[in-house]
N, C-alpha and C. Protein backbone atom coordinates (compact mmCIF):
# COMPACT_ATOMS: atom_id res chain seq x y z
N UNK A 1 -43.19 -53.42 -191.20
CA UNK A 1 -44.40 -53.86 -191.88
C UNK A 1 -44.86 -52.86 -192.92
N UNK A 2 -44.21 -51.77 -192.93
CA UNK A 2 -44.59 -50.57 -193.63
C UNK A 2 -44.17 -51.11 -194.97
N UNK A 3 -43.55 -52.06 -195.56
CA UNK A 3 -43.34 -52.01 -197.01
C UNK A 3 -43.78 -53.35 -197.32
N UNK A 4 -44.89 -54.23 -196.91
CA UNK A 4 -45.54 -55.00 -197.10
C UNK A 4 -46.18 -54.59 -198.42
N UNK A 5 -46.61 -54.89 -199.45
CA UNK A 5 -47.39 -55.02 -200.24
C UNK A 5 -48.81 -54.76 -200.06
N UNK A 6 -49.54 -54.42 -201.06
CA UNK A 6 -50.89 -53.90 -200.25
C UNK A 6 -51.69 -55.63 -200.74
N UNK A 7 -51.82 -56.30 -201.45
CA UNK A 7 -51.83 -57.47 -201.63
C UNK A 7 -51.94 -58.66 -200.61
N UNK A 8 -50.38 -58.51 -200.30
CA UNK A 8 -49.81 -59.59 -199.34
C UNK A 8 -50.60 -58.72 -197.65
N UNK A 9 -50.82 -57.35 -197.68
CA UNK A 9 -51.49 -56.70 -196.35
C UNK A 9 -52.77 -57.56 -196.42
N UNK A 10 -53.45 -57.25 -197.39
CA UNK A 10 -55.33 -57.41 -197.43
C UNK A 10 -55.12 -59.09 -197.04
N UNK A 11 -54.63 -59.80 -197.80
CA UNK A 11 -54.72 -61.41 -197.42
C UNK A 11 -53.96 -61.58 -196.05
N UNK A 12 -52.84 -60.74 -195.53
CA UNK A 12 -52.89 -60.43 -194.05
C UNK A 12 -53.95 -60.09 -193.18
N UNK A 13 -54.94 -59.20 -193.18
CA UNK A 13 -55.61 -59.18 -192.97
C UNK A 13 -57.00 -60.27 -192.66
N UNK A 14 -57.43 -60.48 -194.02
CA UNK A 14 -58.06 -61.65 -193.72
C UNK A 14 -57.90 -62.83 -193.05
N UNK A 15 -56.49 -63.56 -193.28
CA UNK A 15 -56.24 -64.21 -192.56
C UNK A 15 -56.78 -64.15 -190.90
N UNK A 16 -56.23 -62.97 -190.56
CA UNK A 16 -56.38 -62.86 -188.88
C UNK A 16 -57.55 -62.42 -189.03
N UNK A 17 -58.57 -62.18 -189.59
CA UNK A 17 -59.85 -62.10 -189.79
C UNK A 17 -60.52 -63.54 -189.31
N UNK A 18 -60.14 -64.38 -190.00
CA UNK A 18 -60.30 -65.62 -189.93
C UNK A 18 -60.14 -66.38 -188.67
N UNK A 19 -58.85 -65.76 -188.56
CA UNK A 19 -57.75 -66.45 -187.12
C UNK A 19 -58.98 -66.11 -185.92
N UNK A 20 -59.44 -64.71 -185.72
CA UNK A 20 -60.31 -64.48 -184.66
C UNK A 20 -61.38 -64.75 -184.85
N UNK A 21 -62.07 -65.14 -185.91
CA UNK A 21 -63.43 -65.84 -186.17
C UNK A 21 -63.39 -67.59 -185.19
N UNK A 22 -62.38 -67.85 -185.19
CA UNK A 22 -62.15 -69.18 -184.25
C UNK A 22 -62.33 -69.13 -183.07
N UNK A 23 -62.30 -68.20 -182.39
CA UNK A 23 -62.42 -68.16 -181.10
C UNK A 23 -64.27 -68.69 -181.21
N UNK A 24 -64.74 -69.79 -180.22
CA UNK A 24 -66.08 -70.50 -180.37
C UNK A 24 -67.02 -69.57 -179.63
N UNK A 25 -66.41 -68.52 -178.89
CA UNK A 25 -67.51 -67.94 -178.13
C UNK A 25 -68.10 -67.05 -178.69
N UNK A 26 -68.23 -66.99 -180.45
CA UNK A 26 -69.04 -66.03 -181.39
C UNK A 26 -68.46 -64.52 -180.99
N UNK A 27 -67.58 -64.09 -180.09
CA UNK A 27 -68.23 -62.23 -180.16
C UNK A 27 -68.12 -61.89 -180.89
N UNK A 28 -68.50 -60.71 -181.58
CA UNK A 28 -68.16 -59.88 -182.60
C UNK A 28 -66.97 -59.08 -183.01
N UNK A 29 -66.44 -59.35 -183.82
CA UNK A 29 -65.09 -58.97 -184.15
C UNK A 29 -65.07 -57.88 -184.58
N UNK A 30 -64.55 -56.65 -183.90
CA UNK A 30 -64.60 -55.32 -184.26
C UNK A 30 -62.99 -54.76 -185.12
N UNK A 31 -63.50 -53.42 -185.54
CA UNK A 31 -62.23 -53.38 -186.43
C UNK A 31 -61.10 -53.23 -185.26
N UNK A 32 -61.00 -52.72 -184.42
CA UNK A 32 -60.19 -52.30 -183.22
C UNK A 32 -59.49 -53.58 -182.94
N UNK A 33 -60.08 -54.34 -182.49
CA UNK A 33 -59.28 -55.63 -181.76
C UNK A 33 -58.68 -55.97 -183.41
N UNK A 34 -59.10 -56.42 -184.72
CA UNK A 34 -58.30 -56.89 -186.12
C UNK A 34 -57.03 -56.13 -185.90
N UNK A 35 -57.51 -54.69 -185.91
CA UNK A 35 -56.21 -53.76 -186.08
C UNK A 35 -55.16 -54.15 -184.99
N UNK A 36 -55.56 -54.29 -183.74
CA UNK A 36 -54.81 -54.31 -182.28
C UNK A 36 -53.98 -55.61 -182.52
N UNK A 37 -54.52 -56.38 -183.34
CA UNK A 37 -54.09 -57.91 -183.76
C UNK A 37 -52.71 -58.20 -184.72
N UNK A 38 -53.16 -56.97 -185.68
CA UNK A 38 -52.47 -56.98 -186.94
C UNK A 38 -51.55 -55.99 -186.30
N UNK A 39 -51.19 -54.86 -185.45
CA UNK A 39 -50.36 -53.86 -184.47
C UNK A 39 -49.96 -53.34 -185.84
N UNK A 40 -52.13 -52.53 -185.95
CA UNK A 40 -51.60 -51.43 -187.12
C UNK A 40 -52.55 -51.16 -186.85
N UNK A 41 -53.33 -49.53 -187.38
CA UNK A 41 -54.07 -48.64 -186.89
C UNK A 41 -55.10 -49.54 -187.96
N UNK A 42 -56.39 -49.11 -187.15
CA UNK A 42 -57.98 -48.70 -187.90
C UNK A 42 -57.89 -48.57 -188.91
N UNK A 43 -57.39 -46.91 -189.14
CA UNK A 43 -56.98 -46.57 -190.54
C UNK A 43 -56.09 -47.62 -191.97
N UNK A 44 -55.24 -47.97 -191.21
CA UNK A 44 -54.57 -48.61 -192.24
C UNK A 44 -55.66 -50.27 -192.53
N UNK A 45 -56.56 -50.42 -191.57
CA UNK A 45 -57.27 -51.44 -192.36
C UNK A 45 -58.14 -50.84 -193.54
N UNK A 46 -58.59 -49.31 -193.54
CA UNK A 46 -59.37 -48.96 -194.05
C UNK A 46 -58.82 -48.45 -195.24
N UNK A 47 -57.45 -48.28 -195.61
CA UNK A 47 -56.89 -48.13 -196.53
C UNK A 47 -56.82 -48.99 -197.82
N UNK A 48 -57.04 -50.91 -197.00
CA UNK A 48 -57.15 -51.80 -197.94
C UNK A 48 -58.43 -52.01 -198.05
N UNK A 49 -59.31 -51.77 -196.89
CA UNK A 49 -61.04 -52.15 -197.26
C UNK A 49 -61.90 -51.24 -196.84
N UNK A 50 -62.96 -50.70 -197.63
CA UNK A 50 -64.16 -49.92 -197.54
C UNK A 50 -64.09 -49.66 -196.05
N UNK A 51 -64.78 -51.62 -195.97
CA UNK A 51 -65.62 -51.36 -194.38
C UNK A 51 -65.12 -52.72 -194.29
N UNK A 52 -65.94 -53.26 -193.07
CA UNK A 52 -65.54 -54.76 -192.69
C UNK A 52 -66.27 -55.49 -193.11
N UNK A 53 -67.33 -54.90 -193.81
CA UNK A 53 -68.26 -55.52 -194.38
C UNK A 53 -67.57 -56.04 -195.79
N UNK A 54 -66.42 -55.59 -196.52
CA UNK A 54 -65.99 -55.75 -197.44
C UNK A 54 -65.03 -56.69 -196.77
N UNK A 55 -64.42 -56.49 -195.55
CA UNK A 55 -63.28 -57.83 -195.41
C UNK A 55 -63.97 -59.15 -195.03
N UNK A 56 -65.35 -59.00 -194.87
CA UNK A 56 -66.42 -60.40 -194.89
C UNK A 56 -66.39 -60.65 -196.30
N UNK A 57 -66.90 -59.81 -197.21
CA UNK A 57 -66.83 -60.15 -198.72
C UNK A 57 -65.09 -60.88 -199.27
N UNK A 58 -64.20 -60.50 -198.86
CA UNK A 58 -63.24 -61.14 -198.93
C UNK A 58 -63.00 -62.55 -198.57
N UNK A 59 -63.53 -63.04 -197.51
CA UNK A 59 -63.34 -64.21 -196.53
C UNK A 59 -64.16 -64.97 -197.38
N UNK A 60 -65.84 -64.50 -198.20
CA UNK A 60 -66.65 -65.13 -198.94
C UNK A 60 -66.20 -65.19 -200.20
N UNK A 61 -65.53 -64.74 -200.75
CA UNK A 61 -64.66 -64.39 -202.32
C UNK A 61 -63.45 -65.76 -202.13
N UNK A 62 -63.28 -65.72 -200.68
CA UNK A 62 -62.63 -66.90 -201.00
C UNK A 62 -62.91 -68.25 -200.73
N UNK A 63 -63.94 -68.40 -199.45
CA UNK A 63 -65.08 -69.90 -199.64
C UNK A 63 -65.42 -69.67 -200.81
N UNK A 64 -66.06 -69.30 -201.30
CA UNK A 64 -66.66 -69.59 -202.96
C UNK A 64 -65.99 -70.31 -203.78
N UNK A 65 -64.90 -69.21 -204.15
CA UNK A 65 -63.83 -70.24 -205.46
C UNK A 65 -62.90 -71.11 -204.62
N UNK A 66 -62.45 -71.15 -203.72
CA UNK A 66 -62.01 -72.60 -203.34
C UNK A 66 -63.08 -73.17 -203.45
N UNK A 67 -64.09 -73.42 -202.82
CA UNK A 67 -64.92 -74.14 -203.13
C UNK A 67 -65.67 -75.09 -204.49
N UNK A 68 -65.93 -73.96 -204.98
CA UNK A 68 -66.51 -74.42 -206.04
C UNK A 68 -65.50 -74.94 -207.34
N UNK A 69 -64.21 -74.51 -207.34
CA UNK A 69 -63.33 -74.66 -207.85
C UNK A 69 -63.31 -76.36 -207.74
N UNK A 70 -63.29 -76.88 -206.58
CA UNK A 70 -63.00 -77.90 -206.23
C UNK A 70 -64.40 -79.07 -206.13
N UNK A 71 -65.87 -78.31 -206.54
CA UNK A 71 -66.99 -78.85 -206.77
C UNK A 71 -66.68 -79.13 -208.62
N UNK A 72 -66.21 -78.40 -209.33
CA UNK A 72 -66.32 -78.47 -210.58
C UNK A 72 -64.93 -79.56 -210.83
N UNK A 73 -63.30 -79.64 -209.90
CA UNK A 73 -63.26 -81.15 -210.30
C UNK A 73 -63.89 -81.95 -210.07
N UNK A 74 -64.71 -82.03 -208.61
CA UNK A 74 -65.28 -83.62 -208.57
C UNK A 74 -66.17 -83.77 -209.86
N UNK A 75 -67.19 -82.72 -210.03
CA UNK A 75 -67.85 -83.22 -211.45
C UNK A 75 -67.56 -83.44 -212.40
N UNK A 76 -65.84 -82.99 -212.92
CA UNK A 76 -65.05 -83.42 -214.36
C UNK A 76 -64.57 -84.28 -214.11
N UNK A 77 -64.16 -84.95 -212.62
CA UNK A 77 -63.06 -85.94 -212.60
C UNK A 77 -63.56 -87.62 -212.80
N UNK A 78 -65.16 -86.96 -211.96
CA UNK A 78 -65.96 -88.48 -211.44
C UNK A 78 -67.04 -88.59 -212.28
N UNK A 79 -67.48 -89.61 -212.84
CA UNK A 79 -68.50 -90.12 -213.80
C UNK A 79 -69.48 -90.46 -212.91
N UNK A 80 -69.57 -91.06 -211.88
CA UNK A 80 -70.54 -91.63 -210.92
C UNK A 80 -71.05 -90.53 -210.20
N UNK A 81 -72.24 -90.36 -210.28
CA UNK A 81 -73.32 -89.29 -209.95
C UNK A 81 -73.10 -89.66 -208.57
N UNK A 82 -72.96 -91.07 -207.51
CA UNK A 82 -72.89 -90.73 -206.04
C UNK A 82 -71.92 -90.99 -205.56
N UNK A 83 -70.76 -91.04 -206.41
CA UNK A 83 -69.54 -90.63 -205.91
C UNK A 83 -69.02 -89.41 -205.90
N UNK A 84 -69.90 -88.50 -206.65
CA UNK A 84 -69.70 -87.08 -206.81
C UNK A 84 -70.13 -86.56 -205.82
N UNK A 85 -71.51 -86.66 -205.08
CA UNK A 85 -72.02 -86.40 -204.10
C UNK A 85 -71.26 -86.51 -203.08
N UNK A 86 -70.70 -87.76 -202.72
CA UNK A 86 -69.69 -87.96 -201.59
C UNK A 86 -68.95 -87.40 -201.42
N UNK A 87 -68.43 -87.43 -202.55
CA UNK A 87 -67.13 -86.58 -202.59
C UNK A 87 -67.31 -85.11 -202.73
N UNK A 88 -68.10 -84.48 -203.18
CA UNK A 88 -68.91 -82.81 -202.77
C UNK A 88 -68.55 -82.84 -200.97
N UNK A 89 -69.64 -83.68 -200.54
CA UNK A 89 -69.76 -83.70 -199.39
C UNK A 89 -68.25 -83.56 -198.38
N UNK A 90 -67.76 -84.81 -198.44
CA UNK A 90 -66.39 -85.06 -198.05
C UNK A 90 -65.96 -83.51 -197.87
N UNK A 91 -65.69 -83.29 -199.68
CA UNK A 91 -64.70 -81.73 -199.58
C UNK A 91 -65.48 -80.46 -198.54
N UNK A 92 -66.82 -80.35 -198.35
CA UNK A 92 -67.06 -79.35 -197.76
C UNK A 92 -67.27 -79.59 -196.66
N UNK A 93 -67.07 -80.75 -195.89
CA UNK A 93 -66.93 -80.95 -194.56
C UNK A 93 -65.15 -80.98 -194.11
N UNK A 94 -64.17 -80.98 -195.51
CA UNK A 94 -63.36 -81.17 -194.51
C UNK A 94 -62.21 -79.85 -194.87
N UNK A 95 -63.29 -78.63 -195.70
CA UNK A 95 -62.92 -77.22 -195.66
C UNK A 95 -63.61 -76.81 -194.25
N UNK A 96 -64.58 -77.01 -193.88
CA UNK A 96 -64.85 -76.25 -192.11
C UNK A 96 -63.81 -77.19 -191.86
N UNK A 97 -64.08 -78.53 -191.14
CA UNK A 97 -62.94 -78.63 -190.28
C UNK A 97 -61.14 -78.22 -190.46
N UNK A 98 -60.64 -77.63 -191.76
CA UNK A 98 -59.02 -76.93 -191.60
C UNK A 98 -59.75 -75.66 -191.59
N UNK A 99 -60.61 -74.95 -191.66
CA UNK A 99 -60.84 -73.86 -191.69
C UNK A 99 -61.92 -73.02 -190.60
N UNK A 100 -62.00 -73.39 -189.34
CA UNK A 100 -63.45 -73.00 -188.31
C UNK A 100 -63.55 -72.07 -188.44
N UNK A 101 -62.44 -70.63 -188.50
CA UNK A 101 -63.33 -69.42 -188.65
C UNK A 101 -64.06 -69.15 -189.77
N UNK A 102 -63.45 -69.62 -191.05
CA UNK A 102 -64.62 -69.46 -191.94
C UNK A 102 -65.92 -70.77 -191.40
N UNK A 103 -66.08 -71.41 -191.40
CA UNK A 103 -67.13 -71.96 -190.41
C UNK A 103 -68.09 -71.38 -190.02
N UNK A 104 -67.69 -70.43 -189.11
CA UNK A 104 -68.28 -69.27 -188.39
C UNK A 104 -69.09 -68.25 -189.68
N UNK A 105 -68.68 -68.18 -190.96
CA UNK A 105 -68.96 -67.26 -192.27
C UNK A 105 -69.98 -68.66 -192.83
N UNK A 106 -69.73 -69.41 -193.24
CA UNK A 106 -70.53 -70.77 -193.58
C UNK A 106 -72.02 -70.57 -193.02
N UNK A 107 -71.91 -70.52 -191.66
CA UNK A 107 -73.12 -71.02 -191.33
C UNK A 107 -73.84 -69.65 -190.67
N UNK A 108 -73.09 -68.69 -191.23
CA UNK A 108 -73.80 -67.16 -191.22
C UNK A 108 -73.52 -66.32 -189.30
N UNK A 109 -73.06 -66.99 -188.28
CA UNK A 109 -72.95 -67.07 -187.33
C UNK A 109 -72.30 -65.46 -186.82
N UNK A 110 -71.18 -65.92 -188.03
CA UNK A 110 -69.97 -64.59 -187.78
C UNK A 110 -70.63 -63.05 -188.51
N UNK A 111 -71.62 -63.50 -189.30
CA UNK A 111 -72.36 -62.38 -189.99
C UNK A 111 -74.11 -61.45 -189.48
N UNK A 112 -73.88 -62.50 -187.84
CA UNK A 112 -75.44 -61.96 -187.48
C UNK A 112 -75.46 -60.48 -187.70
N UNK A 113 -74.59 -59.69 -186.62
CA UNK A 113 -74.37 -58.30 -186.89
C UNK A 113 -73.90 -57.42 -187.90
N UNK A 114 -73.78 -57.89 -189.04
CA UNK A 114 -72.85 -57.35 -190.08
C UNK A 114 -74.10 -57.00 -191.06
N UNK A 115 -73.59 -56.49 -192.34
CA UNK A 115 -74.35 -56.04 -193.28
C UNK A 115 -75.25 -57.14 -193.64
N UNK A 116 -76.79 -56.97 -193.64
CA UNK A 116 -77.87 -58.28 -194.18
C UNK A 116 -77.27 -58.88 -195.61
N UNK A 117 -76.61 -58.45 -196.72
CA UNK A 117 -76.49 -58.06 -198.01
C UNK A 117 -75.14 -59.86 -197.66
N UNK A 118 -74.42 -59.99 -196.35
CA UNK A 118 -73.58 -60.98 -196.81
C UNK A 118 -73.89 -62.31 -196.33
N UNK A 119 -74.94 -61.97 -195.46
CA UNK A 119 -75.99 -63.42 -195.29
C UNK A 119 -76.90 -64.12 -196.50
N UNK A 120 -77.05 -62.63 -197.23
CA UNK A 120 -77.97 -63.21 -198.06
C UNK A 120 -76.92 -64.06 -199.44
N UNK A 121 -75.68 -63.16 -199.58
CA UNK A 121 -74.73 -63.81 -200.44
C UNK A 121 -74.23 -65.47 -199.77
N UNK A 122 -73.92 -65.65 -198.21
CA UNK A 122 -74.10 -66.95 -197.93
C UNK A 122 -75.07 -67.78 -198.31
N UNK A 123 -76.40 -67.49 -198.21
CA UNK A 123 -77.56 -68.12 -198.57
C UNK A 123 -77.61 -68.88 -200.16
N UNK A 124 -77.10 -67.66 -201.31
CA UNK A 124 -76.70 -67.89 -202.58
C UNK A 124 -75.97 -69.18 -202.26
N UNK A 125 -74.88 -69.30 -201.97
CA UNK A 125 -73.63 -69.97 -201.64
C UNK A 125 -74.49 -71.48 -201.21
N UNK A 126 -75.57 -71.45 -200.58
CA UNK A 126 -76.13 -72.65 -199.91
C UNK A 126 -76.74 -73.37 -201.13
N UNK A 127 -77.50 -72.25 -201.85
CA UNK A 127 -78.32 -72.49 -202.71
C UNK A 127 -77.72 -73.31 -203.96
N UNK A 128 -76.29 -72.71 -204.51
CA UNK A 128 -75.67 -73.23 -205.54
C UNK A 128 -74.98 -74.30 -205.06
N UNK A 129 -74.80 -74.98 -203.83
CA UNK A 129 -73.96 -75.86 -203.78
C UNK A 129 -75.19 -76.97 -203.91
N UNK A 130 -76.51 -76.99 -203.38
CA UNK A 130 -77.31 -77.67 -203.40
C UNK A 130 -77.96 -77.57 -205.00
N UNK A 131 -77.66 -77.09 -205.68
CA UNK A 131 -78.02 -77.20 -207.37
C UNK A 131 -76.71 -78.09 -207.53
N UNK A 132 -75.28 -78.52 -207.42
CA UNK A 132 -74.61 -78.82 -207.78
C UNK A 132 -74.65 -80.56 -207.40
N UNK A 133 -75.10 -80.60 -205.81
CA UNK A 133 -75.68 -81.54 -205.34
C UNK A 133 -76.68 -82.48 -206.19
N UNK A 134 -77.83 -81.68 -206.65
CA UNK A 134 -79.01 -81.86 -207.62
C UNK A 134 -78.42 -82.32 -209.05
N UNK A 135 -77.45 -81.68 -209.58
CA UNK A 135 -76.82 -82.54 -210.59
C UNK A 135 -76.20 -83.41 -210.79
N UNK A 136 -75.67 -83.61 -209.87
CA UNK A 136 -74.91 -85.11 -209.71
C UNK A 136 -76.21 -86.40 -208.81
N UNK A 137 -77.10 -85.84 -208.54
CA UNK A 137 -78.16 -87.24 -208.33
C UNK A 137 -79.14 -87.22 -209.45
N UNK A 138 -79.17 -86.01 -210.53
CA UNK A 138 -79.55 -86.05 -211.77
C UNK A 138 -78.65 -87.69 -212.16
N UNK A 139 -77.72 -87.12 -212.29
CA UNK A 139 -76.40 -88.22 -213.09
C UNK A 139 -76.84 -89.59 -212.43
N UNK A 140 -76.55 -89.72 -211.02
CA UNK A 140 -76.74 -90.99 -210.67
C UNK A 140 -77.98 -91.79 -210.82
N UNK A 141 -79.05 -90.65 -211.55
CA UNK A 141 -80.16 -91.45 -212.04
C UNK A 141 -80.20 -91.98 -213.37
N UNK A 142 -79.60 -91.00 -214.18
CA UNK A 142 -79.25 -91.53 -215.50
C UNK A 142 -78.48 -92.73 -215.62
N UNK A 143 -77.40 -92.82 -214.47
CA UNK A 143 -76.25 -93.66 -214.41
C UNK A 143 -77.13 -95.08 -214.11
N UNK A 144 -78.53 -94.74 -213.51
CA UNK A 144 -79.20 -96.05 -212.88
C UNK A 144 -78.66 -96.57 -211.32
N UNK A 145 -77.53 -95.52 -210.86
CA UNK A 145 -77.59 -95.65 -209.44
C UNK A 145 -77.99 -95.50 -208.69
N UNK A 146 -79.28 -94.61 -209.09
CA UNK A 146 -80.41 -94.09 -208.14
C UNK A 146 -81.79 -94.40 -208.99
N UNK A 147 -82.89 -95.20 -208.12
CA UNK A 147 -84.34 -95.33 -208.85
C UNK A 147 -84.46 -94.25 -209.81
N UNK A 148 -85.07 -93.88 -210.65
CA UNK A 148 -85.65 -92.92 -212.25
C UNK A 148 -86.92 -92.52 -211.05
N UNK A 149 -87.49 -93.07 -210.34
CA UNK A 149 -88.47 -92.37 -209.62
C UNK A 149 -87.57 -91.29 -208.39
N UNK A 150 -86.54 -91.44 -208.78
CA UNK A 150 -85.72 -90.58 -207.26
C UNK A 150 -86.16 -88.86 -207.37
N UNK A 151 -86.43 -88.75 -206.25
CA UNK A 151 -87.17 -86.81 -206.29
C UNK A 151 -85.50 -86.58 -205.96
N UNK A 152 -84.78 -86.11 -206.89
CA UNK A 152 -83.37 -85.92 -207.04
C UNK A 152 -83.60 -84.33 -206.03
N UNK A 153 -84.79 -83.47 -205.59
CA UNK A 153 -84.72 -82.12 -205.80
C UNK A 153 -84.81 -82.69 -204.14
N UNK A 154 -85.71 -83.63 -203.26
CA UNK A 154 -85.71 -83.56 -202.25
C UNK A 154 -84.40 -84.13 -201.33
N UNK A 155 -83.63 -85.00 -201.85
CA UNK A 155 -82.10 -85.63 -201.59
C UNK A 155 -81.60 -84.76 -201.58
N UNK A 156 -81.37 -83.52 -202.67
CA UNK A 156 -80.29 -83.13 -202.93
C UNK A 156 -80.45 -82.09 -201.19
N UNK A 157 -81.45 -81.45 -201.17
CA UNK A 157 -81.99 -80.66 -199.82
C UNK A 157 -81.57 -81.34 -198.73
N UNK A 158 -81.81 -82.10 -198.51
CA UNK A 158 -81.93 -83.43 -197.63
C UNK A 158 -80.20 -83.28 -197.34
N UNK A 159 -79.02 -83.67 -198.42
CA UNK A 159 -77.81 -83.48 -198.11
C UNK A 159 -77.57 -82.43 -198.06
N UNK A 160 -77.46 -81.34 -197.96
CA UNK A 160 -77.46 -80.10 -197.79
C UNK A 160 -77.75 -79.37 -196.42
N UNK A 161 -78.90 -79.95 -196.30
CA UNK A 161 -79.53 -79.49 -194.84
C UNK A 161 -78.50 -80.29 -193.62
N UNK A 162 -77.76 -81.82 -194.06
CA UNK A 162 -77.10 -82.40 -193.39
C UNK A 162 -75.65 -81.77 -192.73
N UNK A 163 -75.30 -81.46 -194.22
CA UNK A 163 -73.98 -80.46 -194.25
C UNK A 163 -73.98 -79.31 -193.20
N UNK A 164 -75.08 -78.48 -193.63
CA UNK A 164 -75.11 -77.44 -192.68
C UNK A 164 -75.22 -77.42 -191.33
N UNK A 165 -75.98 -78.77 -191.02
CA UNK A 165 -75.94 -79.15 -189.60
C UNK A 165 -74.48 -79.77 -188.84
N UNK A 166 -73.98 -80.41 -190.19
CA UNK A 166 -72.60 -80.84 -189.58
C UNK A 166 -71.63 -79.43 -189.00
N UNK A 167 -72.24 -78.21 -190.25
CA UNK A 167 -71.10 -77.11 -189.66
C UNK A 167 -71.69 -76.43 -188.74
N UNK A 168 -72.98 -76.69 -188.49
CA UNK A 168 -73.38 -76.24 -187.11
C UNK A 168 -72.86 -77.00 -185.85
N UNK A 169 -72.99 -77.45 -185.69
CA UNK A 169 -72.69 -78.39 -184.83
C UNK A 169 -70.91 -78.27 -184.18
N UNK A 170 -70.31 -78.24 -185.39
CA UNK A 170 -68.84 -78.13 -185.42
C UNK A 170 -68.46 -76.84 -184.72
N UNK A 171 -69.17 -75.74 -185.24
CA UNK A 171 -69.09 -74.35 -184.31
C UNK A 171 -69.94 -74.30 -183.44
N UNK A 172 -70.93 -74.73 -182.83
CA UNK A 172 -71.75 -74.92 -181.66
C UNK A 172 -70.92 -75.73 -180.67
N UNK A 173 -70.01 -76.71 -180.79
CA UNK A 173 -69.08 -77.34 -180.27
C UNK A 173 -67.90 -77.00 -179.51
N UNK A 174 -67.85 -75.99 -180.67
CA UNK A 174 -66.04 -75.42 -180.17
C UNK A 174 -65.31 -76.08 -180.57
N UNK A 175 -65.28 -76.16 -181.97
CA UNK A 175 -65.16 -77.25 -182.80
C UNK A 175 -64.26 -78.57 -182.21
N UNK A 176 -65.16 -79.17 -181.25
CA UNK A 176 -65.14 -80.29 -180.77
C UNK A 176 -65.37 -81.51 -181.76
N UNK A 177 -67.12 -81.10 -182.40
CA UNK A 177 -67.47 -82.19 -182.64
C UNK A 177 -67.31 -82.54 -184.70
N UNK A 178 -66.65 -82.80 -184.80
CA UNK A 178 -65.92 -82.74 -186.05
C UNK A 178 -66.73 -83.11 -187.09
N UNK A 179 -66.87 -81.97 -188.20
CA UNK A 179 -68.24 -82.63 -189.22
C UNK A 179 -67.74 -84.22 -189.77
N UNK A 180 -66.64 -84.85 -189.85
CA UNK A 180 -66.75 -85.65 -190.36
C UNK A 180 -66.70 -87.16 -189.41
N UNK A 181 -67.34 -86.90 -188.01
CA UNK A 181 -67.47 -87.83 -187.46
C UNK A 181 -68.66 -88.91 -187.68
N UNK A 182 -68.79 -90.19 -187.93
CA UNK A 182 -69.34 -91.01 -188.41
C UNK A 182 -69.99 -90.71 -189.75
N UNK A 183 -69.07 -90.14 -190.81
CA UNK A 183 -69.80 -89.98 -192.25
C UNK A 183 -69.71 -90.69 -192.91
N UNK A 184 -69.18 -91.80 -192.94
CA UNK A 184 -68.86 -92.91 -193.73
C UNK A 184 -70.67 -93.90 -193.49
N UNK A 185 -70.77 -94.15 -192.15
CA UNK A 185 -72.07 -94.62 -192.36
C UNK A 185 -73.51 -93.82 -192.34
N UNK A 186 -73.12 -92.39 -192.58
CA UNK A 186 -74.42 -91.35 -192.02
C UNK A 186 -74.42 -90.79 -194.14
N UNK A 187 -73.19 -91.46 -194.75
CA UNK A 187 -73.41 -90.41 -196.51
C UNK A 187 -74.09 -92.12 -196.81
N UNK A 188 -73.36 -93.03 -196.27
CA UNK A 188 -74.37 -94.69 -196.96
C UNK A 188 -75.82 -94.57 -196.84
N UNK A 189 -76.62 -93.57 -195.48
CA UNK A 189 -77.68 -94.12 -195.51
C UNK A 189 -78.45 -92.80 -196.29
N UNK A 190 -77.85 -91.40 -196.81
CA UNK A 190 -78.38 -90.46 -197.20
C UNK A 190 -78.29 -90.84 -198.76
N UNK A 191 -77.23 -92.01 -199.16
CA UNK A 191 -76.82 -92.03 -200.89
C UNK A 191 -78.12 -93.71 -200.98
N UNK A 192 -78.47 -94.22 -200.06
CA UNK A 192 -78.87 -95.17 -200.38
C UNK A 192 -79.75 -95.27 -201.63
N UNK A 193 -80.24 -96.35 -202.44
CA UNK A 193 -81.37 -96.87 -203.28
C UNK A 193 -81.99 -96.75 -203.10
């Protein structure tokens, strides 16, 4: 393992960062057990990262731009302001479910004990997806798919707050209970007229 790449190490790393964020019973993932995981010293995690607080910033460096990467096709691809929504939705319910340990980073769970500084960068993360939300029921009002009286600012919250409960739920579960169970009739009655 000694001539691994320091590259291909750090996204090693994370990975099994990730991998033990799955376990549903929340403990706290110390550098010891990562290292004991990865059957490489402390040190050599610390060689690729500060602290662990930086291999959380990693795990969030990469929800973000997958993410949003994939918020900015639905808005180039789709003209329909609540098909954009859906489809927002869709994609970020069905990144927790292939992904639960980030899940665990999503809904701040895996970050109680960690530096305040990457809860509050989750929070950002909540905040911009629900502006992105807000623009596409902008659209669907322009589009006339949604009343011109629509409080586009309280929907967009409204789906948002849904989401987060779906990924609560999903890691409160053990990820049993799958965010995308009955969404087909639970996004009809949140997109309604």
């Amino acid at each position: 393992m000694a001539s691994t790449k320091t590259g291909e190490r750090k996204t090693q790393i994370l990975q099994m960062l990730a991998l033990l964020l799955e376990h549903p019973r929340g403990e706290r993932i110390t550098t010891a057990a990562l290292a004991a995981r990865l059957q490489v010293s402390e040190a050599a995690l610390y060689r690729h990262f500060a602290s662990k607080a930086q291999m959380f910033e990693g795990l969030i460096d990469f929800i973000e731009n997958t993410v949003f990467t994939l918020v900015n096709q639905i808005a180039d691809g789709e003209e329909s302001g609540t098909a954009q929504v859906r489809k927002i939705v869709l994609m970020l319910l069905a990144f927790a479910e292939r992904n639960p340990g980030m899940t665990r980073v999503l809904i701040g769970d895996a970050l109680v004990s960690e530096d305040e500084r990457l809860q509050e960068r989750m929070n950002q993360f909540a905040d911009r997806i629900e502006a992105s939300l807000r623009q596409s029921l902008r659209q669907a009002v322009t589009r006339n798919e949604l009343p011109s009286s629509e409080d586009v600012s309280a929907r967009a919250s409204l789906i948002m707050h849904f989401v987060l409960g779906r990924w609560q739920r999903y890691a409160k579960s053990g990820w049993k209970k799958t965010p995308s169970e009955h969404l087909d009739v639970q996004l009809g009655l949140l997109l309604a007229a």
